[in-house]
C-alpha atoms as a PDB file:
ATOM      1  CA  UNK A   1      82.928  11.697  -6.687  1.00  0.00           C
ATOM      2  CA  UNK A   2      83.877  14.439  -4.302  1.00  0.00           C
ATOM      3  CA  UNK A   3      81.999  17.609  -4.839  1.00  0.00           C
ATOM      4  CA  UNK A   4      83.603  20.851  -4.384  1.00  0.00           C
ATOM      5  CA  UNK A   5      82.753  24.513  -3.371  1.00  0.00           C
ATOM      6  CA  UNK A   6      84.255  27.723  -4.015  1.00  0.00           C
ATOM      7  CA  UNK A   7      85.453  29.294  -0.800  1.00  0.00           C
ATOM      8  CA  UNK A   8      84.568  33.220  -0.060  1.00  0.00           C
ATOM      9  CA  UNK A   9      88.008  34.213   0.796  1.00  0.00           C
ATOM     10  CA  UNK A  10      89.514  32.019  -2.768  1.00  0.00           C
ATOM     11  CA  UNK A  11      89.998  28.584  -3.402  1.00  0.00           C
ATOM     12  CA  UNK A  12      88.361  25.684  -3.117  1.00  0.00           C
ATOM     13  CA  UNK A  13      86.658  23.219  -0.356  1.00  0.00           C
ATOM     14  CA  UNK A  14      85.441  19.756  -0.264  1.00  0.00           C
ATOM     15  CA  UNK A  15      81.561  20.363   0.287  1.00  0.00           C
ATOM     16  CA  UNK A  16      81.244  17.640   2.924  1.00  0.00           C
ATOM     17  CA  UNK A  17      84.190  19.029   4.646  1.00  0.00           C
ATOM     18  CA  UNK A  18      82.536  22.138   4.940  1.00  0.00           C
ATOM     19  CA  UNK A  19      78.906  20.999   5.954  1.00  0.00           C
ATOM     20  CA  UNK A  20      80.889  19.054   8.926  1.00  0.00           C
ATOM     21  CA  UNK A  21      82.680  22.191   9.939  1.00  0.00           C
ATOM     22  CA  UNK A  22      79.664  24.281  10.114  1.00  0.00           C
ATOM     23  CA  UNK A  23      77.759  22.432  12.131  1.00  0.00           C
ATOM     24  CA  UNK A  24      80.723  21.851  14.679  1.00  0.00           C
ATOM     25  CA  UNK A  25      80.621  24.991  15.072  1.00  0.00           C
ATOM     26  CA  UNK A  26      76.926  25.721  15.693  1.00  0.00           C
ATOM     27  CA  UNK A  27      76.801  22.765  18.146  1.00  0.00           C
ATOM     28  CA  UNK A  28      80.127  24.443  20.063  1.00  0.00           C
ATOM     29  CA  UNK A  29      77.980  28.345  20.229  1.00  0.00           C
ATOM     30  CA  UNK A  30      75.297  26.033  21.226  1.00  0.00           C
ATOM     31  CA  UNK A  31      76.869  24.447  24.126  1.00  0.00           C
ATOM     32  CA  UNK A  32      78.966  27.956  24.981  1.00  0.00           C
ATOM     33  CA  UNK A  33      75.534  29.452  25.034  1.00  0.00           C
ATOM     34  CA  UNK A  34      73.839  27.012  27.201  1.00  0.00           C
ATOM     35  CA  UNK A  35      76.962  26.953  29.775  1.00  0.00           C
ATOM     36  CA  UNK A  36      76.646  30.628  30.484  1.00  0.00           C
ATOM     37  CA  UNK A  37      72.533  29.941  30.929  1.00  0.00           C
ATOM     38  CA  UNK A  38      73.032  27.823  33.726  1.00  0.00           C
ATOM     39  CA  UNK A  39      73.415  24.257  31.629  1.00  0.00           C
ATOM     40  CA  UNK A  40      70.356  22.743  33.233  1.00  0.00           C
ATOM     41  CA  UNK A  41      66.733  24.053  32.220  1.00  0.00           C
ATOM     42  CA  UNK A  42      65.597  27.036  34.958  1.00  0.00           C
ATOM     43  CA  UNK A  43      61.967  24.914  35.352  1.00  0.00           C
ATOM     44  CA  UNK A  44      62.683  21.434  35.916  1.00  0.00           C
ATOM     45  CA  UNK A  45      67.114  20.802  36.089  1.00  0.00           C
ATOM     46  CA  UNK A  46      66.926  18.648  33.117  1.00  0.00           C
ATOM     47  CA  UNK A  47      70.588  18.643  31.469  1.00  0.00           C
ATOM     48  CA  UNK A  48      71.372  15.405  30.263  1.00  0.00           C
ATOM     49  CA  UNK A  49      72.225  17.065  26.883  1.00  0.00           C
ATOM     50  CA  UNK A  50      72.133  20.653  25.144  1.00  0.00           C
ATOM     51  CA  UNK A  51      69.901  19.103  22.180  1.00  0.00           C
ATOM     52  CA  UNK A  52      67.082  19.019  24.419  1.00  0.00           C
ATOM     53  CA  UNK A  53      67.473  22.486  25.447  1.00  0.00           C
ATOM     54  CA  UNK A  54      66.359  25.812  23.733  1.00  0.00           C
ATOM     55  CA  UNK A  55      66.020  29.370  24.704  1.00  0.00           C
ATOM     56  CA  UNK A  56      62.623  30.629  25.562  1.00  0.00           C
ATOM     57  CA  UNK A  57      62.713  34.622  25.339  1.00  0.00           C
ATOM     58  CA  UNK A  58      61.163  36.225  28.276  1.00  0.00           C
ATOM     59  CA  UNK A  59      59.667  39.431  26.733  1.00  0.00           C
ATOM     60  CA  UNK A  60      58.817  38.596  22.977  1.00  0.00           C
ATOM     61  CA  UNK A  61      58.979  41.937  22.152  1.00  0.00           C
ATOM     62  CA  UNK A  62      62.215  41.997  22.737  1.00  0.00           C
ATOM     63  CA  UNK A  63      63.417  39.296  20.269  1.00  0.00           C
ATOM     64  CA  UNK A  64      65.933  39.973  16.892  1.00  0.00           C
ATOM     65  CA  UNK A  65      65.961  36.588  16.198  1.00  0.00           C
ATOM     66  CA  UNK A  66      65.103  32.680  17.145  1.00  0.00           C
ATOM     67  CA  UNK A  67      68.652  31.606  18.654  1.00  0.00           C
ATOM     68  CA  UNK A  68      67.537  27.938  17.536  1.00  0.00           C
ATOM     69  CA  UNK A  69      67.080  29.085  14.077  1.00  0.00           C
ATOM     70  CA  UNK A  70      70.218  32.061  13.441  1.00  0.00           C
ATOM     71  CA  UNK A  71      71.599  32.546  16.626  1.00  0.00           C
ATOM     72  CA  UNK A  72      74.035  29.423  15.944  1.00  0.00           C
ATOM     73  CA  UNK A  73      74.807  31.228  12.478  1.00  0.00           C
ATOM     74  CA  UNK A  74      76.305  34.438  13.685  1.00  0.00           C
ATOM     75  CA  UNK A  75      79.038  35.660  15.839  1.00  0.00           C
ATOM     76  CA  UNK A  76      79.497  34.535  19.389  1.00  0.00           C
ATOM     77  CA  UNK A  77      78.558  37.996  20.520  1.00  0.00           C
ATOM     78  CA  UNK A  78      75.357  38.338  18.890  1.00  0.00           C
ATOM     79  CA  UNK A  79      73.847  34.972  19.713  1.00  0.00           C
ATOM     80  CA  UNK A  80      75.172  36.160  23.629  1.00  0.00           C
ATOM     81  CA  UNK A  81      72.969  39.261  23.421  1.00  0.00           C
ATOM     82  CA  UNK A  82      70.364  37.078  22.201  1.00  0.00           C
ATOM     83  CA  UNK A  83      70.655  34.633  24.852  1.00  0.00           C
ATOM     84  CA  UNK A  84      70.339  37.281  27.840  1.00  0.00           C
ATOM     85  CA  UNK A  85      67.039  38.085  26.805  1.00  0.00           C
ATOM     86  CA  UNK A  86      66.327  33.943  27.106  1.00  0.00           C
ATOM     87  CA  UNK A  87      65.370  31.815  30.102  1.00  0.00           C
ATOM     88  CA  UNK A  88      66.963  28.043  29.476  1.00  0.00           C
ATOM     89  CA  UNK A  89      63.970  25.748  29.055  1.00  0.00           C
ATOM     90  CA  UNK A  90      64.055  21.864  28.122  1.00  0.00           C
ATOM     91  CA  UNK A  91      61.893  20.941  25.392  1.00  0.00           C
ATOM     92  CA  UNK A  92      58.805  19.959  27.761  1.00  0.00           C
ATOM     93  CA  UNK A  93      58.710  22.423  29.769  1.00  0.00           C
ATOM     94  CA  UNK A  94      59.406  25.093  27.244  1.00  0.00           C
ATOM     95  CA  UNK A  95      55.987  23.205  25.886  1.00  0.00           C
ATOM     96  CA  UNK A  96      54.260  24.026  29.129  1.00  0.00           C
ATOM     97  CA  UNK A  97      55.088  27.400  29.224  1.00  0.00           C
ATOM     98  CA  UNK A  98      54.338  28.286  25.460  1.00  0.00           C
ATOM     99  CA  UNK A  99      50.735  26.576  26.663  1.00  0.00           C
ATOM    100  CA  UNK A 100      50.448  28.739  29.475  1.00  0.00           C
ATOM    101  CA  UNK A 101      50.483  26.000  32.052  1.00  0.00           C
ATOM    102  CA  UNK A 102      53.932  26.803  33.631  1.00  0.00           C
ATOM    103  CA  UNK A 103      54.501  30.655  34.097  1.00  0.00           C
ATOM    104  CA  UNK A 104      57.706  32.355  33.683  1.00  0.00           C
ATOM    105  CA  UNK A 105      57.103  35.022  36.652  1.00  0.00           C
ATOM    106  CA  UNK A 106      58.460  32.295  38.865  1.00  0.00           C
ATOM    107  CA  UNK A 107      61.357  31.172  36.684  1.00  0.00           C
ATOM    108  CA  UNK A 108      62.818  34.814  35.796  1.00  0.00           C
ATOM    109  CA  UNK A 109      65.444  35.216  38.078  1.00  0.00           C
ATOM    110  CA  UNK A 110      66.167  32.086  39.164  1.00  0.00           C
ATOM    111  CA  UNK A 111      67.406  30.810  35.742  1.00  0.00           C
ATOM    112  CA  UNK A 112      71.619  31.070  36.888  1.00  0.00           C
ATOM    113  CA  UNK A 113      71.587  29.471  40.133  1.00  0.00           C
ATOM    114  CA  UNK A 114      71.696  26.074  38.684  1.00  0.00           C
ATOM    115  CA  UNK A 115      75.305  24.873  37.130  1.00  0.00           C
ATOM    116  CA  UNK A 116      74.881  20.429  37.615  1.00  0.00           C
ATOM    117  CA  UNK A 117      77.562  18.996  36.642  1.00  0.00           C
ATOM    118  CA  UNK A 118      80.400  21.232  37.978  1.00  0.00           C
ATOM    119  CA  UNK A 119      80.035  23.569  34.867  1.00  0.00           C
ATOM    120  CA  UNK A 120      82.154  26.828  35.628  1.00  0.00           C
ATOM    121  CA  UNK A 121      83.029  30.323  34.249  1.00  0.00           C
ATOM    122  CA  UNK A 122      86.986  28.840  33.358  1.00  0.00           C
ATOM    123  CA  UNK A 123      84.726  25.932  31.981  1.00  0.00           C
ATOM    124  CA  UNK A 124      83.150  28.427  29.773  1.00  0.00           C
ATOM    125  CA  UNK A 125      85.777  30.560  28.659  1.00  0.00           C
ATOM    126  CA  UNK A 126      87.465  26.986  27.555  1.00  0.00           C
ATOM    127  CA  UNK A 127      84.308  26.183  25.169  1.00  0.00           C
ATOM    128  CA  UNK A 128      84.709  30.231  23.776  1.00  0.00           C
ATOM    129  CA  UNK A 129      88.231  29.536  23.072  1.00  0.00           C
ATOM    130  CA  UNK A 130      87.316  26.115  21.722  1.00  0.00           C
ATOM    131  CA  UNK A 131      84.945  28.526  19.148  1.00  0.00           C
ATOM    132  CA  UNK A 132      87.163  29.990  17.529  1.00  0.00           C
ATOM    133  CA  UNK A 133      84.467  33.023  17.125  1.00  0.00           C
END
């Protein structure tokens, strides 16, 4: 049996339908997001997918929010903001520098050189317009 949700602008919407939608979405910000940071992690090049990397922010103080956690909830614009204030880390090395063994000081800076895989600006303007945000 198909279970079905009120929408917030009227009507109604399969439920599954709607959990699918949402997180095409987040995975689209996701990969917009990681585009503009370079698409490889700043530390090490990795960028065999955007699952395996996050955004590590560079002065903590700094933060509004964990993109990971509502950045991929909110507009395009926000989670942008958000992500200037980041340095694109893989997964292990983002481990290495929350232990202290990697430093940042030599990353900051560096983190936009990098774009493997021939990603470019009209490259990233066609995943913004693939958002829909």
């Amino acid at each position: 049996m198909t279970i079905h949700i009120r929408r917030s602008e009227g009507g109604w919407r399969c439920r599954q339908c709607r959990i699918d939608a949402v997180t095409k979405r987040r995975r689209r910000i996701k990969e917009i997001l990681v585009a503009e940071a370079g698409g490889c992690c700043a530390q090490c090049g990795w960028n065999k997918h955007p699952v395996g990397l996050g955004f590590h922010h560079v002065e903590p103080s700094q933060k509004e929010f964990a993109l990971s956690q509502r950045g991929v909830t909110l507009s395009l614009e926000r989670a942008r903001r958000e992500a200037a204030k980041c340095i694109l880390l893989c997964h292990n090395c983002h481990a290495l520098v929350e232990a202290g063994v990697v430093t940042l000081s030599r990353l900051i800076g560096d983190q936009n050189h990098r774009r493997p895989g021939g990603i470019t600006r009209s490259g990233v303007a066609k995943l913004a317009a693939a958002a829909d945000c």
